[in-house]
Protein backbone atom coordinates (compact mmCIF):
# COMPACT_ATOMS: atom_id res chain seq x y z
CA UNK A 1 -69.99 246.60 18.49
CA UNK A 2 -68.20 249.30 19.87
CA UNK A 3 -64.52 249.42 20.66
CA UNK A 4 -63.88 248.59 24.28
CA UNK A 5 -61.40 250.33 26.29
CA UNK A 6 -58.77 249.13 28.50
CA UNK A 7 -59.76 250.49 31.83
CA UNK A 8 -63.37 248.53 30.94
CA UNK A 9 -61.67 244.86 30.25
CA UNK A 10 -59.38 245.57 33.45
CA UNK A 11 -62.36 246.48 35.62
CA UNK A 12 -64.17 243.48 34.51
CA UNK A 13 -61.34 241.07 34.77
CA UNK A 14 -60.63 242.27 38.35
CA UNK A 15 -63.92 241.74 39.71
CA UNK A 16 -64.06 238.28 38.11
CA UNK A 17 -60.99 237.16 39.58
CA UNK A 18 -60.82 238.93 42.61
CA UNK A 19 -57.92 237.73 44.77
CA UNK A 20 -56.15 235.98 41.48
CA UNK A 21 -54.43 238.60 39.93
CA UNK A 22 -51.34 239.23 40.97
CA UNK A 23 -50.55 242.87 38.76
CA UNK A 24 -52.67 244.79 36.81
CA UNK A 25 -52.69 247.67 34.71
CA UNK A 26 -51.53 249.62 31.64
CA UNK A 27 -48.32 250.85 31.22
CA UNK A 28 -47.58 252.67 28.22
CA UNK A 29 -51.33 251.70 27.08
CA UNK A 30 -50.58 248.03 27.06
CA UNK A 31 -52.43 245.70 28.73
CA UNK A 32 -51.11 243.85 31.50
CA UNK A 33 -52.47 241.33 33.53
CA UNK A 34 -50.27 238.64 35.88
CA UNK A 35 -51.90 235.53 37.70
CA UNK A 36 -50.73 232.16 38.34
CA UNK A 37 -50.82 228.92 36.18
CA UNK A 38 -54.24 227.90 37.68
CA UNK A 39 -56.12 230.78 36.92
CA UNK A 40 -54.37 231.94 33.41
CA UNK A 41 -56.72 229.33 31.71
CA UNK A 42 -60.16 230.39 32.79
CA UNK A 43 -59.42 234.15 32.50
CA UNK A 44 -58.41 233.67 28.99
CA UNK A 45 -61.52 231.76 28.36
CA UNK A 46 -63.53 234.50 30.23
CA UNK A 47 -61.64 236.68 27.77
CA UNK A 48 -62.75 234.59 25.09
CA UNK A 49 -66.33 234.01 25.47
CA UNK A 50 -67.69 237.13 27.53
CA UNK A 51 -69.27 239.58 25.23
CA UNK A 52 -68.17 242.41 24.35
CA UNK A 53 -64.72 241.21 24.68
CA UNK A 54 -65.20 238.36 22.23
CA UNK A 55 -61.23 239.16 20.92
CA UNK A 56 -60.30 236.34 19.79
CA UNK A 57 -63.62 235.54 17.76
């Protein structure tokens, strides 16, 4: 699996939760993603469980 960059996990997560996501981005190469309680959950688990993000497996 190749290494996935940040601008490709941001673009995804954005079109997933469209209207969620409060701030975006990646200052200083960190990524940084704000949302409220009720959404935190099932982005993580998108996160989680979408290949190729996968990072936590």
């Amino acid at each position: 699996m190749g290494k996935i960059t940040n601008e490709e996990l941001l673009a995804s997560i954005n079109s997933k939760f469209e209207g969620q996501i409060i701030t975006l981005g990646d200052p200083y190469g960190l990524l940084t993603v704000e949302t409220n309680a009720e959404t935190i959950t099932a982005l993580l688990g998108f996160i989680k469980t979408t290949p190729p993000f996968n990072l936590f497996i």
